[in-house]
Protein backbone atom coordinates (compact mmCIF):
# COMPACT_ATOMS: atom_id res chain seq x y z
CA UNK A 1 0.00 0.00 0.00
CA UNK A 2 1.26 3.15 -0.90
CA UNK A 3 1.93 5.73 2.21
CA UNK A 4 4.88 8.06 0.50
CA UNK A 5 7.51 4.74 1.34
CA UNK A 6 6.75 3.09 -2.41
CA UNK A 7 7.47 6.99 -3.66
CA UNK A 8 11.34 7.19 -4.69
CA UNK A 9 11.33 10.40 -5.36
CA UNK A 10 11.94 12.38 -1.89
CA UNK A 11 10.25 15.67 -3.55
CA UNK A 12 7.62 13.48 -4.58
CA UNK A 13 6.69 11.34 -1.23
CA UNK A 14 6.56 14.78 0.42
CA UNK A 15 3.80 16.03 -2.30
CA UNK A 16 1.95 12.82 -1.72
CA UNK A 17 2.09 13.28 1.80
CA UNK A 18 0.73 16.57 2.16
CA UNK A 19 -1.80 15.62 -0.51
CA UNK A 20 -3.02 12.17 1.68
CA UNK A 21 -3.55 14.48 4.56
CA UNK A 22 -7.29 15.54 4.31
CA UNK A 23 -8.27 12.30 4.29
CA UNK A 24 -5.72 10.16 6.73
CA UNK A 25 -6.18 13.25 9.31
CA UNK A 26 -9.70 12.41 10.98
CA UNK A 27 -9.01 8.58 10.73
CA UNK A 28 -9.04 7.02 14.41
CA UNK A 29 -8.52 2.86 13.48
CA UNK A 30 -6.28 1.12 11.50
CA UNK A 31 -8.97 -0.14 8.95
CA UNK A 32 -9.47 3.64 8.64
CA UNK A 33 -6.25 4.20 7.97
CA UNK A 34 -5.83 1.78 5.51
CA UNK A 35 -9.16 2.51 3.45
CA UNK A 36 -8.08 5.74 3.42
CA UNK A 37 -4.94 4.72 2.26
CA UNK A 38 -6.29 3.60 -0.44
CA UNK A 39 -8.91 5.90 -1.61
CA UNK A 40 -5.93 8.45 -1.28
CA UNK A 41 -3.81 6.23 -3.09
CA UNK A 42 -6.13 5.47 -6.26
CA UNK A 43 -7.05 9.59 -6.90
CA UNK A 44 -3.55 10.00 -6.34
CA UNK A 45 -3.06 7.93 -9.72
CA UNK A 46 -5.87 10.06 -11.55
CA UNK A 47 -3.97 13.20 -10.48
CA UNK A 48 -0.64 12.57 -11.38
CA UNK A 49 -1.33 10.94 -15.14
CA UNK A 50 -3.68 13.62 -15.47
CA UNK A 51 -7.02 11.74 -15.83
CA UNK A 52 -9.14 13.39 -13.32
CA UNK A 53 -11.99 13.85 -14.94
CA UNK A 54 -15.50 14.23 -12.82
CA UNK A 55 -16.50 11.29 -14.52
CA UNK A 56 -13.45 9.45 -13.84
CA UNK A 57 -12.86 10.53 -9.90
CA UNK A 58 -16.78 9.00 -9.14
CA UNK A 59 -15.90 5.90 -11.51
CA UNK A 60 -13.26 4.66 -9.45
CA UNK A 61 -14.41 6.21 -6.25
CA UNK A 62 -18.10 4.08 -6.92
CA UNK A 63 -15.86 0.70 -7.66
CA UNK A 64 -14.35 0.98 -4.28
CA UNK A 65 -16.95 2.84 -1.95
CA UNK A 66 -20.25 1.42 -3.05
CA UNK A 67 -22.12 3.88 -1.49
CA UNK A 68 -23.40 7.32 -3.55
CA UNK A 69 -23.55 9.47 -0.35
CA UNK A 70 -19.88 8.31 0.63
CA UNK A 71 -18.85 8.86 -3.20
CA UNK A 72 -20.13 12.37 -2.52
CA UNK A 73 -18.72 12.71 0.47
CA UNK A 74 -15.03 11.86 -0.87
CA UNK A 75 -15.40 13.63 -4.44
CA UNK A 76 -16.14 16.44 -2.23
CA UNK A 77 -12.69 16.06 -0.32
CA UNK A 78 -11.00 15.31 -2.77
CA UNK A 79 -11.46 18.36 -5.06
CA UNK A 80 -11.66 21.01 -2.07
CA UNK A 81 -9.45 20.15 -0.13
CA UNK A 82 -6.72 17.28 -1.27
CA UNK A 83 -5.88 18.48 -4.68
CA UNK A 84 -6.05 21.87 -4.07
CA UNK A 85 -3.15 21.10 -1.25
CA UNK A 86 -0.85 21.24 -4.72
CA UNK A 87 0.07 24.19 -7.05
CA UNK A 88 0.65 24.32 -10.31
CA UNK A 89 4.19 23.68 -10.42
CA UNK A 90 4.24 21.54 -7.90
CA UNK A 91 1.35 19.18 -10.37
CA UNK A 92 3.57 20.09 -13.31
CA UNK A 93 6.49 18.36 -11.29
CA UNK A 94 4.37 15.32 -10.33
CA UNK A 95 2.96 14.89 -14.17
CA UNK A 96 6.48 15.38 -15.38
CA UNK A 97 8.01 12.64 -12.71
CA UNK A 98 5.12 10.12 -13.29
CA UNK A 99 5.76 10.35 -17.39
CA UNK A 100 8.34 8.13 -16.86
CA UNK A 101 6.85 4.42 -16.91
CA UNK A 102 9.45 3.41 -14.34
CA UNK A 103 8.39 5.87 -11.63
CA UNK A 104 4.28 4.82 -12.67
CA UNK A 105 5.16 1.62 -12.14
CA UNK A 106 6.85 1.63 -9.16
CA UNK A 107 3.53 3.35 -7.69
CA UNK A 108 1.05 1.30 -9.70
CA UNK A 109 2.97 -2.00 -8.75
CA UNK A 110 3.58 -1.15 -5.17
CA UNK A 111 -0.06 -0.96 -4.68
CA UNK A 112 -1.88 -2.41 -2.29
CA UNK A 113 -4.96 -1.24 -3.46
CA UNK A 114 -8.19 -3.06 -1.38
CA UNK A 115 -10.71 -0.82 0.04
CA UNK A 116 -13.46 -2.62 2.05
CA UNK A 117 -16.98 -0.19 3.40
């Protein structure tokens, strides 16, 4: 599961830190943690190849959640508060690092991905 230690990149793991925040802050349990985790970790890969699309963010946020209000809920976070922990050049860095296939894979084959509500 990704939680900044599958990042390489030091700049990077920092971004994704700071970005994972709003949604690892309020958790209490380790389930928590770990669903979180995970949510974080999948709009984390929307982000950073650039695919965030409305449509796309409540796609993958509906295959994991299951629940419409809770899709709300974390669309919600994830546009007010998680993405917009990131400027522009500090995206532009993140779209730049993750165009090389080595550095996507190392996140997308790291992953840990499971997500149980």
């Amino acid at each position: 599961m990704i939680n900044g230690n599958n990042i390489l990149d030091e700049k990077a793991k920092k971004l994704f830190n700071k970005y994972a925040l709003p949604i690892m802050k309020p958790c209490r349990t380790d389930f928590q943690k770990q669903n979180a985790m995970g949510i974080a970790t999948i709009l984390w890969m929307l982000l950073v190849t650039d695919t965030d699309t409305e449509e796309k963010v409540y796609e993958a946020l509906d295959s994991v959640v299951h629940n419409h209000e809770s899709c709300i809920s974390f669309g919600s976070l994830y546009y007010h508060k998680m993405k917009k922990t990131l400027t522009n050049k500090q995206m532009s860095y993140l779209r730049k690092y993750y165009l090389n296939r080595e550095n996507l894979n190392d996140l997308v084959g790291n992953s840990d991905i499971i997500v149980r509500f």
